[in-house]
N, C-alpha and C. Protein backbone atom coordinates (compact mmCIF):
# COMPACT_ATOMS: atom_id res chain seq x y z
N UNK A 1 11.47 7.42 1.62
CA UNK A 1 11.56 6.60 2.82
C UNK A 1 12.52 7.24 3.80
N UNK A 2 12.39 7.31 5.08
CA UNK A 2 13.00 7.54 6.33
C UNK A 2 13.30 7.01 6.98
N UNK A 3 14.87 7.07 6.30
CA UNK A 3 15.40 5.48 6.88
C UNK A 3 15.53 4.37 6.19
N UNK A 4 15.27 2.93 7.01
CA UNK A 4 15.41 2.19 6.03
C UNK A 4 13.90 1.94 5.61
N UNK A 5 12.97 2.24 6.55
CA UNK A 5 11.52 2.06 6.26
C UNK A 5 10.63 2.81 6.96
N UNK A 6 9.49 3.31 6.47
CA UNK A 6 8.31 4.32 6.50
C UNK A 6 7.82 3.29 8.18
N UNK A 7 7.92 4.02 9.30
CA UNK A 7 7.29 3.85 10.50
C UNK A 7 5.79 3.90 10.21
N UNK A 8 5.37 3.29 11.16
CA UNK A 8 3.98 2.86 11.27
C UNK A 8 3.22 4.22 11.70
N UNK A 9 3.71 4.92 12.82
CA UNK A 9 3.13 6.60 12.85
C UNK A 9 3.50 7.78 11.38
N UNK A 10 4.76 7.37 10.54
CA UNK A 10 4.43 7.85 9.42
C UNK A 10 3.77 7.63 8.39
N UNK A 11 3.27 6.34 8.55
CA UNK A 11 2.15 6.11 7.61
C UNK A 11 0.79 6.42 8.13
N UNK A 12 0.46 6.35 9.26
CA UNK A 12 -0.40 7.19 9.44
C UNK A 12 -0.96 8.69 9.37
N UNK A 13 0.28 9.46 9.82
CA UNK A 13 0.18 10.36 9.22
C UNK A 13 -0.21 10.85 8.15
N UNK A 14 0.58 10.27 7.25
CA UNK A 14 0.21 10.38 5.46
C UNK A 14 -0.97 10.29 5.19
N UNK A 15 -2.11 9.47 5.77
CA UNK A 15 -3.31 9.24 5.14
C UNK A 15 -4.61 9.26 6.61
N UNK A 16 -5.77 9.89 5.84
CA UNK A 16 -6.54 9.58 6.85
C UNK A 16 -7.00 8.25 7.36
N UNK A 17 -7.03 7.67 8.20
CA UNK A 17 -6.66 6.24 8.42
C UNK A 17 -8.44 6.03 8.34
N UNK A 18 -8.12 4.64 8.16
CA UNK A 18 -9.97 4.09 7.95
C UNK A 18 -10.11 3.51 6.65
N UNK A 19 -11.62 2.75 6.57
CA UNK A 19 -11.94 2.64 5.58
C UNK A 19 -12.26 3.44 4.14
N UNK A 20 -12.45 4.68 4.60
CA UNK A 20 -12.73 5.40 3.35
C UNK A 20 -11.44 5.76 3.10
N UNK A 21 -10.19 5.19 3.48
CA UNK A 21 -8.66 5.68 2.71
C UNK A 21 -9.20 5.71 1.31
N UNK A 22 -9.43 5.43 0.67
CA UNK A 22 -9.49 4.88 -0.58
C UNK A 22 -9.38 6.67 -1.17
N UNK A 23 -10.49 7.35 -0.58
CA UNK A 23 -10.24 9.05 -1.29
C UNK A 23 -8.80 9.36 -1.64
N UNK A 24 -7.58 8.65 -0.74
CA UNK A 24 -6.79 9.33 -0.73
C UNK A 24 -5.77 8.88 -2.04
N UNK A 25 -6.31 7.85 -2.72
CA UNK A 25 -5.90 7.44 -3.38
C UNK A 25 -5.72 7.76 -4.83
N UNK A 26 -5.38 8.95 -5.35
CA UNK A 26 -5.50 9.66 -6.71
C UNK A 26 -4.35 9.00 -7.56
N UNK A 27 -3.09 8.61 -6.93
CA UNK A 27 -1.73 8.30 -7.40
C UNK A 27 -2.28 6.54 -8.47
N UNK A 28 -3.17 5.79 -7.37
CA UNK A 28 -3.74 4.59 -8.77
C UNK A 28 -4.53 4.47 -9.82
N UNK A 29 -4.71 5.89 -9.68
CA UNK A 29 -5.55 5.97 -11.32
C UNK A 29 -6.11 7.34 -11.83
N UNK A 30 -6.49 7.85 -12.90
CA UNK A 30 -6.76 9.01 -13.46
C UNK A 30 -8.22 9.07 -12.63
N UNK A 31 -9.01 9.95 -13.30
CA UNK A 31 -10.45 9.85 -13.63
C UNK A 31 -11.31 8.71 -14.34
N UNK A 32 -12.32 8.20 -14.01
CA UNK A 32 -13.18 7.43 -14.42
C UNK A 32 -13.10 6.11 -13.34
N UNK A 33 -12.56 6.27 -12.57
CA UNK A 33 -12.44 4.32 -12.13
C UNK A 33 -13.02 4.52 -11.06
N UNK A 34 -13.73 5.38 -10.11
CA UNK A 34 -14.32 5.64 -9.03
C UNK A 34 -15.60 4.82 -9.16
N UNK A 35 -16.29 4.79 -9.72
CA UNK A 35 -17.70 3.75 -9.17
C UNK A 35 -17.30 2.35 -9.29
N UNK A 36 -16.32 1.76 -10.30
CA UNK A 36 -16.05 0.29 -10.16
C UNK A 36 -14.89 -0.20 -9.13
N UNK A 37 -14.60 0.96 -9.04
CA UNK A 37 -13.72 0.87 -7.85
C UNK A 37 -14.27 0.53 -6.36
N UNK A 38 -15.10 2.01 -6.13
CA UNK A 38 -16.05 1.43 -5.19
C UNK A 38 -16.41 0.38 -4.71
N UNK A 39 -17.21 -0.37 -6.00
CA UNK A 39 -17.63 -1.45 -5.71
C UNK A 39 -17.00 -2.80 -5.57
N UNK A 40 -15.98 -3.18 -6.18
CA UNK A 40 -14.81 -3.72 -6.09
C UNK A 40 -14.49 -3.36 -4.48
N UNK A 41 -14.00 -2.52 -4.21
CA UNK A 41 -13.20 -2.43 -3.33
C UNK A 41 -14.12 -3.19 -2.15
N UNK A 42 -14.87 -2.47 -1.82
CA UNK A 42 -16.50 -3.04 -1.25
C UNK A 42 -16.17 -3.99 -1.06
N UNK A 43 -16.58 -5.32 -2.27
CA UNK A 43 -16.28 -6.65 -2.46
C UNK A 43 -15.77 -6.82 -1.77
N UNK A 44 -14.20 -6.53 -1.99
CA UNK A 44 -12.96 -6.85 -1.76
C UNK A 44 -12.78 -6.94 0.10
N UNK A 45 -13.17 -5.78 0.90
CA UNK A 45 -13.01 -5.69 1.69
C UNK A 45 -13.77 -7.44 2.04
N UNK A 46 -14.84 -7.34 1.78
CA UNK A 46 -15.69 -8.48 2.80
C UNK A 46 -15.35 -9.51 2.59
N UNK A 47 -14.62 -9.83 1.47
CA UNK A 47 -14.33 -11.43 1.24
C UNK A 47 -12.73 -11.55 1.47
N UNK A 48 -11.97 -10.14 1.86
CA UNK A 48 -10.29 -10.72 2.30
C UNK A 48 -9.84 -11.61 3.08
N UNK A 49 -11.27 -11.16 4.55
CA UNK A 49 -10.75 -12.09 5.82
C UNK A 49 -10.93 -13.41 5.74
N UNK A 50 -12.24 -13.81 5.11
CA UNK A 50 -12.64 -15.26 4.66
C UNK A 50 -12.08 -15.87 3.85
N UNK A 51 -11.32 -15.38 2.93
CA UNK A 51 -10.90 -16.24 1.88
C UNK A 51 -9.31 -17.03 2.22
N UNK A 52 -9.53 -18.04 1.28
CA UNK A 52 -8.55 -19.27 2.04
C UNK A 52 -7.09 -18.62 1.62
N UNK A 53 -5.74 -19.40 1.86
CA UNK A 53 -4.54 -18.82 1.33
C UNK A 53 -4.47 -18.72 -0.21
N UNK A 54 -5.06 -19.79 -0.75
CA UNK A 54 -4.71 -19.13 -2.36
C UNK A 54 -5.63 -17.82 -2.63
N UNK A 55 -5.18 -17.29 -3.68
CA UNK A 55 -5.69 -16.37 -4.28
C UNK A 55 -5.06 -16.14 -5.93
N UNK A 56 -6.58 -15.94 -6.96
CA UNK A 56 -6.03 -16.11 -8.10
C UNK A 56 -5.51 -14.66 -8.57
N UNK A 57 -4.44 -14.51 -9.00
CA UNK A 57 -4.53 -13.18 -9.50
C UNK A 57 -5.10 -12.88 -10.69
N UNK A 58 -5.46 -11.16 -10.46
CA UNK A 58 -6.27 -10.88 -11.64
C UNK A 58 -5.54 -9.98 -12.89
N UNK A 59 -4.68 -8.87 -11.98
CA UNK A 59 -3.71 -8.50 -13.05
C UNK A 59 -2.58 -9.01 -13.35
N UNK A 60 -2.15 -9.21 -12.42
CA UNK A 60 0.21 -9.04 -12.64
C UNK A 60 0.19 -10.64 -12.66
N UNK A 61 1.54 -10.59 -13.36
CA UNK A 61 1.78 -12.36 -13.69
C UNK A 61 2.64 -12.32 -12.36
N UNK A 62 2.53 -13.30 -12.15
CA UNK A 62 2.97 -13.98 -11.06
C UNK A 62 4.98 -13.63 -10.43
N UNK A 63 5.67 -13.31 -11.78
CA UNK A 63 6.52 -12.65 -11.12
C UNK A 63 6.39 -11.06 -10.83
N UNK A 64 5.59 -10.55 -11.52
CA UNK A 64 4.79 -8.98 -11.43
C UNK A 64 4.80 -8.90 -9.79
N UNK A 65 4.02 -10.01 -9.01
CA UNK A 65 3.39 -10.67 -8.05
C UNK A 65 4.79 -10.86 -6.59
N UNK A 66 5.53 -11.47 -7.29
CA UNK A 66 6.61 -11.47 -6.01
C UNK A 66 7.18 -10.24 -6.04
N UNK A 67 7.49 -9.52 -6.84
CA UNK A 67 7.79 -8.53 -6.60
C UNK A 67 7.77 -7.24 -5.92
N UNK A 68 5.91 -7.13 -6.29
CA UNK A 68 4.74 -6.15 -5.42
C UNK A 68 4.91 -7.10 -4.11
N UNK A 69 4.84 -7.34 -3.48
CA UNK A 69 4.98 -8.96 -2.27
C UNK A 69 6.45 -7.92 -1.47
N UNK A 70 6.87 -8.68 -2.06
CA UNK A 70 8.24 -7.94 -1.20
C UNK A 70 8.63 -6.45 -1.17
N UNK A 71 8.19 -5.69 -2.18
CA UNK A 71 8.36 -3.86 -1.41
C UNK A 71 7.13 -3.37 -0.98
N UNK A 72 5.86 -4.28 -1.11
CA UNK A 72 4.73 -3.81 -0.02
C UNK A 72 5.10 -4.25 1.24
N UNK A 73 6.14 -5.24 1.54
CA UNK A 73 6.56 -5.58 2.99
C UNK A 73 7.91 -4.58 3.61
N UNK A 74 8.65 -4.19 2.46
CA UNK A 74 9.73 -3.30 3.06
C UNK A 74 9.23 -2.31 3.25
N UNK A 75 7.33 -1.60 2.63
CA UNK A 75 7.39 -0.53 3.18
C UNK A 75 6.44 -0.44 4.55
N UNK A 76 5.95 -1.89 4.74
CA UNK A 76 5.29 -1.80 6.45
C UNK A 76 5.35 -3.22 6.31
N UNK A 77 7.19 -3.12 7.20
CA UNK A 77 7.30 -4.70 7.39
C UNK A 77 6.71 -5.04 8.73
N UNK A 78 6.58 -6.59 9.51
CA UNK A 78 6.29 -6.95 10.30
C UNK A 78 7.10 -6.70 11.53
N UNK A 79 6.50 -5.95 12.29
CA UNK A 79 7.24 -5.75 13.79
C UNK A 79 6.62 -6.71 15.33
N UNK A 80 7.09 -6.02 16.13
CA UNK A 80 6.74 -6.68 17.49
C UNK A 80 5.29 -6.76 17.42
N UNK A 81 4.89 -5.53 16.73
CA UNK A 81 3.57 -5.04 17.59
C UNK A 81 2.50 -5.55 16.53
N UNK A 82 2.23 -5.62 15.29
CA UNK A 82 1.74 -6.24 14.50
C UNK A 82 2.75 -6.97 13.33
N UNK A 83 1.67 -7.67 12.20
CA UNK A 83 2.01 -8.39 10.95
C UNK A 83 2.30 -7.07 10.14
N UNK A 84 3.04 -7.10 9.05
CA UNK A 84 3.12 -6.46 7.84
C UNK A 84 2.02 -6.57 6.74
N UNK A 85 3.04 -5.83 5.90
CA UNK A 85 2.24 -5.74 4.48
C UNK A 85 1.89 -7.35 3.83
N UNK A 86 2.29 -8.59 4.15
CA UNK A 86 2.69 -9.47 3.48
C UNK A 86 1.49 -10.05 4.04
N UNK A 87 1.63 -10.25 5.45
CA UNK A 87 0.69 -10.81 6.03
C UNK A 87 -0.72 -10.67 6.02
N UNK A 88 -0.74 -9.10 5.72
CA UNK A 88 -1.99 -8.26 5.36
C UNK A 88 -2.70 -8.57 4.22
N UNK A 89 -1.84 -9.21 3.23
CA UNK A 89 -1.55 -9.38 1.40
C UNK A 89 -2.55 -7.94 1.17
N UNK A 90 -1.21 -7.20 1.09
CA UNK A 90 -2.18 -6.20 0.67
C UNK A 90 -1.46 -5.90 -1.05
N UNK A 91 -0.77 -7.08 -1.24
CA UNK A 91 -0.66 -7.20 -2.93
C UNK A 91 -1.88 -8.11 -3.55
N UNK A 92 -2.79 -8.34 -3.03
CA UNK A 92 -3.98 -8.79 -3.74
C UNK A 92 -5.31 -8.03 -3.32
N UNK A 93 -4.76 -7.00 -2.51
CA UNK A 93 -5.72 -5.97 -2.62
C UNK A 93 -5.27 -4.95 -3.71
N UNK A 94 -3.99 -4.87 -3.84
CA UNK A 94 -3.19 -3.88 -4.86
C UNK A 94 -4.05 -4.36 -6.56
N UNK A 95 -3.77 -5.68 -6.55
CA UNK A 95 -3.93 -6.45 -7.85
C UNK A 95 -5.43 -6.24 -7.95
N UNK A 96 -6.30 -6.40 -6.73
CA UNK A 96 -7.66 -6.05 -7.22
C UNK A 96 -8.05 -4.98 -7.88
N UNK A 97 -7.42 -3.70 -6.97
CA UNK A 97 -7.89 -2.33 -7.43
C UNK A 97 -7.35 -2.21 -8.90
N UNK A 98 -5.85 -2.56 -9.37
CA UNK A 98 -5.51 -2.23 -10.30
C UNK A 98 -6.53 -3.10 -11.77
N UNK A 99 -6.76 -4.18 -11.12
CA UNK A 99 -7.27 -4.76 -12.18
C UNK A 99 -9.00 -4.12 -12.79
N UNK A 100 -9.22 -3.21 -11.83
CA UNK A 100 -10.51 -2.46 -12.18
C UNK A 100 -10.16 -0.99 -12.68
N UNK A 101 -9.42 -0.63 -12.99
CA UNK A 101 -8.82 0.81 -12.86
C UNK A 101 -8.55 1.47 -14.54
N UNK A 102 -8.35 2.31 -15.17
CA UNK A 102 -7.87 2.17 -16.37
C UNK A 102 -6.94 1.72 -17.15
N UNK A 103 -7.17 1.39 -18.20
CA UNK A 103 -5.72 1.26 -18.91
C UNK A 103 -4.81 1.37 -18.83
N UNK A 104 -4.52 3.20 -18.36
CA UNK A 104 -3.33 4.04 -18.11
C UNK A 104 -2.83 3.72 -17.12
N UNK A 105 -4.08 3.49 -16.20
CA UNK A 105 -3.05 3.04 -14.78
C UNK A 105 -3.12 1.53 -14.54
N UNK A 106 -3.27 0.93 -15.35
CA UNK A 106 -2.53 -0.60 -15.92
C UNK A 106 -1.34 -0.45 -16.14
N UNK A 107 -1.05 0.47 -17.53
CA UNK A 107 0.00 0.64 -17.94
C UNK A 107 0.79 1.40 -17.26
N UNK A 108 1.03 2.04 -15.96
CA UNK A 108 2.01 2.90 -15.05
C UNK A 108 2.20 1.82 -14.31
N UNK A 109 1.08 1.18 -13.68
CA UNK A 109 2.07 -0.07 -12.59
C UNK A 109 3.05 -0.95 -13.30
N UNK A 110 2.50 -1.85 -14.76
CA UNK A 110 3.03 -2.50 -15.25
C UNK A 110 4.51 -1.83 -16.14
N UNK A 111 4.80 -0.32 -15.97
CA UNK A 111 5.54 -0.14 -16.58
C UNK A 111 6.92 0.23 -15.37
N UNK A 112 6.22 0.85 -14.05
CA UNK A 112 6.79 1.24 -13.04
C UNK A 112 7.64 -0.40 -12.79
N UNK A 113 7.23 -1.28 -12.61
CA UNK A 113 7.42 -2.91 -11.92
C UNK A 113 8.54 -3.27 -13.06
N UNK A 114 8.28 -2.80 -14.34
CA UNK A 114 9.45 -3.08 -15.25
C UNK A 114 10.60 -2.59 -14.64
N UNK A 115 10.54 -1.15 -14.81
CA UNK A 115 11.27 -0.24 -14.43
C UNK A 115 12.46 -0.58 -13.36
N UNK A 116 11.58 -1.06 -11.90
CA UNK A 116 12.63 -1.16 -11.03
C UNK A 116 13.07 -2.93 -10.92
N UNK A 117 12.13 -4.11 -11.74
CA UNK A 117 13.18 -4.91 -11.98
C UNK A 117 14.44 -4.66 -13.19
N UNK A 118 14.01 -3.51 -14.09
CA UNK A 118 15.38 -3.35 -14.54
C UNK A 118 16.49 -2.71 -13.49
N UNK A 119 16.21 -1.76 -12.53
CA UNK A 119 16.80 -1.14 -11.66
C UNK A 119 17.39 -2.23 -11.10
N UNK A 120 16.90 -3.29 -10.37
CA UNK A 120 17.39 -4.33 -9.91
C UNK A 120 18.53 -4.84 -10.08
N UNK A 121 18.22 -5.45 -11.32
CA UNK A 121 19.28 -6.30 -12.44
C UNK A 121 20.65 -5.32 -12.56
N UNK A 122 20.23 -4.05 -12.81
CA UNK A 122 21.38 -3.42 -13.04
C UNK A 122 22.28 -3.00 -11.68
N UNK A 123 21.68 -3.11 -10.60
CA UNK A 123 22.37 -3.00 -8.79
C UNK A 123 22.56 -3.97 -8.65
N UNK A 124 22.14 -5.38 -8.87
CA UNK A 124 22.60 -6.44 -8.03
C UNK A 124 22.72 -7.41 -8.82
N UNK A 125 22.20 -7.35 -10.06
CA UNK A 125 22.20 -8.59 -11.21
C UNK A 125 21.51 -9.55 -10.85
N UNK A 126 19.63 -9.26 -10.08
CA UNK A 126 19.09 -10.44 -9.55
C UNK A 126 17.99 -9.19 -9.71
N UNK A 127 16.58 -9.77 -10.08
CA UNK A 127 15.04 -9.26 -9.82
C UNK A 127 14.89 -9.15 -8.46
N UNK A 128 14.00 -7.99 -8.29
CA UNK A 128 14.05 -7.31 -7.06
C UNK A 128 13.66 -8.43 -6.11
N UNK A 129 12.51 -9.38 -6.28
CA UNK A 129 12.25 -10.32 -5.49
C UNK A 129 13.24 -11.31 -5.01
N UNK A 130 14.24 -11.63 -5.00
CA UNK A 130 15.32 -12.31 -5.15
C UNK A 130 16.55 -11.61 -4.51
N UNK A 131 16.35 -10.60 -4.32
CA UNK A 131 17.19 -9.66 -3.72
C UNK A 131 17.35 -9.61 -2.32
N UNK A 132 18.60 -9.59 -1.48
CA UNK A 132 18.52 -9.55 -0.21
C UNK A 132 17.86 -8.60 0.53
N UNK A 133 17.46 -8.56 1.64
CA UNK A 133 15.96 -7.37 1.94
C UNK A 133 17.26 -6.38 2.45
N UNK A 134 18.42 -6.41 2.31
CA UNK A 134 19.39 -4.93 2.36
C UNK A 134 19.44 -4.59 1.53
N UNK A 135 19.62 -5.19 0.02
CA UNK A 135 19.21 -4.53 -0.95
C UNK A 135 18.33 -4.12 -1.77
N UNK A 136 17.09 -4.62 -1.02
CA UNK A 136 15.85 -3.97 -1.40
C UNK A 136 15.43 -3.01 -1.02
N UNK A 137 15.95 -2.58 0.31
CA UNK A 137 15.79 -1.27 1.25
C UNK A 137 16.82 -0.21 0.22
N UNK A 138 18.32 -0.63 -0.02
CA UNK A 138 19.09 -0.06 -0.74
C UNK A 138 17.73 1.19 -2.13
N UNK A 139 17.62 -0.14 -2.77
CA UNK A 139 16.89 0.18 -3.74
C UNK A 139 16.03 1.33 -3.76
N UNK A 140 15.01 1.01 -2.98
CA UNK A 140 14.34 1.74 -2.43
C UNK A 140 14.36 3.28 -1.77
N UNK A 141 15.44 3.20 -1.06
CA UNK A 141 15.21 4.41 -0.65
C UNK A 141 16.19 5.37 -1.46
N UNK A 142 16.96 4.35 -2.79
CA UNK A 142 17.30 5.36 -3.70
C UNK A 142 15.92 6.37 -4.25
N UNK A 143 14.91 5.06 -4.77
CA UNK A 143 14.16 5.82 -6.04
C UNK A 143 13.21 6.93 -5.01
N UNK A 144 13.27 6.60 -3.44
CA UNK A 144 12.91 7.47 -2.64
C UNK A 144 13.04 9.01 -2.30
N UNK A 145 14.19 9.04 -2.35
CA UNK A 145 15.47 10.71 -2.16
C UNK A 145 14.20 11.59 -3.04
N UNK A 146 13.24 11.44 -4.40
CA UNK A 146 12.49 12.72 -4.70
C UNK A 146 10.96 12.44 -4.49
N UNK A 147 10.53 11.79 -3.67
CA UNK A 147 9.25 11.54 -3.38
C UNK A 147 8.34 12.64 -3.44
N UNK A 148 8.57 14.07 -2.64
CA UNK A 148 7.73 14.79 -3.00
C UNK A 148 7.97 15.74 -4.51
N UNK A 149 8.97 15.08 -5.30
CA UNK A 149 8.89 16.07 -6.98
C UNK A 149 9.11 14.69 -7.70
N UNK A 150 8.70 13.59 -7.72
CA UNK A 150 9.33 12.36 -8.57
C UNK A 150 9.72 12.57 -10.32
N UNK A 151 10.52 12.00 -10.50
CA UNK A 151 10.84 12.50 -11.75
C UNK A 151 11.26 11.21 -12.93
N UNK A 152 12.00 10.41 -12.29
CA UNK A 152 12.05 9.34 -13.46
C UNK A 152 10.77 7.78 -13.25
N UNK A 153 10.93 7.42 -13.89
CA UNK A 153 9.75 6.26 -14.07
C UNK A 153 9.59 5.50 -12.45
N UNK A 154 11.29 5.10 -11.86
CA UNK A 154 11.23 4.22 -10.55
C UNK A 154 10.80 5.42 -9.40
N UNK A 155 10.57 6.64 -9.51
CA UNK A 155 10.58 7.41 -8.43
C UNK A 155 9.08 7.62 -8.56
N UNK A 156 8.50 7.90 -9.47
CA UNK A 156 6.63 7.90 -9.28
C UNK A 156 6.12 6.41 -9.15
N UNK A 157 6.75 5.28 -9.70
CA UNK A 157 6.45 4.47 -9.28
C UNK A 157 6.02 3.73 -7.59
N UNK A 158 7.50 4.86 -7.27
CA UNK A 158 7.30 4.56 -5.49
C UNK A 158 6.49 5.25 -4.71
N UNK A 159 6.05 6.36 -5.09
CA UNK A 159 4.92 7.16 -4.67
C UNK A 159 3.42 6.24 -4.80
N UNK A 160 3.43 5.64 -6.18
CA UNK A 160 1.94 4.60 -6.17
C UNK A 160 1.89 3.75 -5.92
N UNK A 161 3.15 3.05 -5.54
CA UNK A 161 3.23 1.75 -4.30
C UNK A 161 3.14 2.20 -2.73
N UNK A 162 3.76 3.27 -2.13
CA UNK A 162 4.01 3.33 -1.04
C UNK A 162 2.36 3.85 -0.82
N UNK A 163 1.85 4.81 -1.51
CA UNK A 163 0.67 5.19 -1.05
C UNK A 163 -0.45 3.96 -1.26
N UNK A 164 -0.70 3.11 -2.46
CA UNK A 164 -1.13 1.83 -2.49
C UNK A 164 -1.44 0.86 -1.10
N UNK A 165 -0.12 0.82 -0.45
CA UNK A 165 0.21 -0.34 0.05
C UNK A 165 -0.09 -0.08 1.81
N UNK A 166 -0.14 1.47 2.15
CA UNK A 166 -0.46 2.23 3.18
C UNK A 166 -2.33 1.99 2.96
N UNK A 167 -2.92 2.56 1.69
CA UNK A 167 -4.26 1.99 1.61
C UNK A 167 -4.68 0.35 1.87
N UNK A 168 -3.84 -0.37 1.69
CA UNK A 168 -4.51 -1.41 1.15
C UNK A 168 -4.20 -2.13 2.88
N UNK A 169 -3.01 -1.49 3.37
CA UNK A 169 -2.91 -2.04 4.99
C UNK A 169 -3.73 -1.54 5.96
N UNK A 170 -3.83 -0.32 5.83
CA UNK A 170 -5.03 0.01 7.11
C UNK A 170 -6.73 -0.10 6.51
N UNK A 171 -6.89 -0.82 5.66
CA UNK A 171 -8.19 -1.18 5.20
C UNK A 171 -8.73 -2.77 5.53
N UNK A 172 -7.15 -3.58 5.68
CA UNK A 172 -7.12 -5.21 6.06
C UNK A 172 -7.46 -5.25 7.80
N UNK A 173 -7.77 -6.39 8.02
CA UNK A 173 -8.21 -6.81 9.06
C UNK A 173 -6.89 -6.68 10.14
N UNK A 174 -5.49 -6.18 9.75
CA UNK A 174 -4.46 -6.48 10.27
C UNK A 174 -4.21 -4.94 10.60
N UNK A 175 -4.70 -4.26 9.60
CA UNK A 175 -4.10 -3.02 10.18
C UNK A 175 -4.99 -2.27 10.67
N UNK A 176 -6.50 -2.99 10.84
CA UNK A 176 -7.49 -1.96 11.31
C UNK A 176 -7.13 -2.37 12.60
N UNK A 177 -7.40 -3.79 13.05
CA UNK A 177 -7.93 -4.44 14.49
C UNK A 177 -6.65 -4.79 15.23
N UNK A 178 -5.62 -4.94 14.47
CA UNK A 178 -4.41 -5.61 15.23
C UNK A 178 -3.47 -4.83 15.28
N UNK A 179 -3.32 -3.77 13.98
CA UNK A 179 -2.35 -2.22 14.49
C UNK A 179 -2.77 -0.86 14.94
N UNK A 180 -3.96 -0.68 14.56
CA UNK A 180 -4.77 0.42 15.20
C UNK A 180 -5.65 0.10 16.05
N UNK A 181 -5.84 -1.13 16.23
CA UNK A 181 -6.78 -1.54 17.83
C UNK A 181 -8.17 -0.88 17.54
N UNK A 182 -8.47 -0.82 16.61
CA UNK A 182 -10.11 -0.36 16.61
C UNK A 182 -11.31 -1.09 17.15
N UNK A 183 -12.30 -0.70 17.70
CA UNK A 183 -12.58 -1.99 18.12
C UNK A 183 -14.43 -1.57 17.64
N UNK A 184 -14.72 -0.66 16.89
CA UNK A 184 -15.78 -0.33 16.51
C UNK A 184 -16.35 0.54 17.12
N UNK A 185 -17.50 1.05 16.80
CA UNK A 185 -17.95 2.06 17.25
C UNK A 185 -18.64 1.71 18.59
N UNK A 186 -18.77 2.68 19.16
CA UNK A 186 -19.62 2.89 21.01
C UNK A 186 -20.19 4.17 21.25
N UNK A 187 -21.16 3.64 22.21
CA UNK A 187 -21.40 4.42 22.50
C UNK A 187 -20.73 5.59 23.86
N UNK A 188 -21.34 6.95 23.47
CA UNK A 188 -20.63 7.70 24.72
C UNK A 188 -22.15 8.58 25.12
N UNK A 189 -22.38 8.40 26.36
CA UNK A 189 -22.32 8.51 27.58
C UNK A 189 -22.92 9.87 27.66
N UNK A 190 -21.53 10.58 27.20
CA UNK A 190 -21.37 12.02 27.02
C UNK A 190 -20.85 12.65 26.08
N UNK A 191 -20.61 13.68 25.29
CA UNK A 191 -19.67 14.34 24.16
C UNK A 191 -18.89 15.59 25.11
N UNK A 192 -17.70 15.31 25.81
CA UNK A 192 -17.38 16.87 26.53
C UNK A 192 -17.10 18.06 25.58
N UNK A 193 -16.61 17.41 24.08
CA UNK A 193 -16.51 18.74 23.23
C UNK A 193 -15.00 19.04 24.01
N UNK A 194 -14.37 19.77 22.77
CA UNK A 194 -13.21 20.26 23.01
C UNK A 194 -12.64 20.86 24.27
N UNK A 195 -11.69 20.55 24.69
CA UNK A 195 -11.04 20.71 25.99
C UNK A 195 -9.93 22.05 26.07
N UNK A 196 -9.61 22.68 24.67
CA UNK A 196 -8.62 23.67 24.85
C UNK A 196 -9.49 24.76 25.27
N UNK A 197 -8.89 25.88 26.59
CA UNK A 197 -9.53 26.79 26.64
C UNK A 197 -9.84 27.59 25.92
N UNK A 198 -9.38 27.82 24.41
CA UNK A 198 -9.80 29.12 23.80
C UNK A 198 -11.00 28.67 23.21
N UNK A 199 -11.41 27.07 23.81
CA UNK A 199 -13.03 26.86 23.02
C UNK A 199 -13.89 26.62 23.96
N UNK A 200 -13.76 27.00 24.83
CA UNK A 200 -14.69 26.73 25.97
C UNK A 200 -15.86 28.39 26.06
């Protein structure tokens, strides 16, 4: 993290923005989960905007749940210009994918989420959800400092949340239409084709 939190142009950056983010997504699971994923995800997309405020979860127990909740919001919290991660719930898009995914990467979220509520407990003597959002940023941009070589359990953990939670926001109705202003496809007119002179 840069700073106290990943800017909205650095998360773009990071990923090709759109619906097919999902390619970019290798960090939530090994090999094999690509066709149920797909289709899931699919699902998932069409029934986010419609569906009412509850939602049942399918993997993480419910404190699993506040937890993912509050560092999918520290890492694209709500600003002037749009809603956040929270608003987006892009922890029940998280919980969907994971709950279709393998074993292994069952067992890395559920072991990562251990991990940094033990981290928690041992910085502040309170579960990360419960934690003041200075010391959740704290937190955070400790297990942050090796993002591109991660090395202990809370530092790859934050690599498959932060990249997670970047998928699961510019795929919601919040981060397509209300932070990237997309407004669908159109037509043009004309194609002028590249404008630098060495392609003309």
């Amino acid at each position: 993290m840069s700073d106290n939190k990943i800017t909205r142009r650095e998360a773009i950056k990071d990923i090709s923005v759109g619906v097919g983010v999902i390619a970019t997504l290798p960090v939530l699971g090994g090999t094999g989960w690509g066709r149920a994923l797909d289709q899931d995800h699919a699902a998932h997309l069409a029934q986010r905007a419609a569906r009412t405020k509850t939602y049942a979860l399918r993997f993480f127990t419910a404190e699993e749940n506040r937890s993912l909740i509050e560092m999918c919001e520290q890492i694209i919290p709500a600003d002037d210009h749009s809603p956040g991660a929270r608003a987006a719930r892009v922890n029940e898009y998280i919980d969907t994918i994971v709950n279709v995914s393998p074993d292994q990467t069952k067992e890395a979220w559920r072991a990562g989420l251990k991990a940094i509520h033990k981290k928690s407990q041992d910085m502040f003597g309170k579960p990360f959800a419960d934690a003041t959002s200075e010391q959740q940023v704290q937190l955070l941009k400790e297990i942050s400092r090796n993002e591109r070589n991660p090395q202990t359990e809370e530092e790859q953990f934050f690599r498959r949340i932060k990249n997670a939670t970047i998928d699961g926001y510019y795929t919601s109705e919040i981060g397509i239409h209300q932070e990237l202003k997309y407004k669908g496809n159109s037509f043009l007119k004309e194609f002028p084709g590249c404008t630098h002179p060495e392609h003309q």
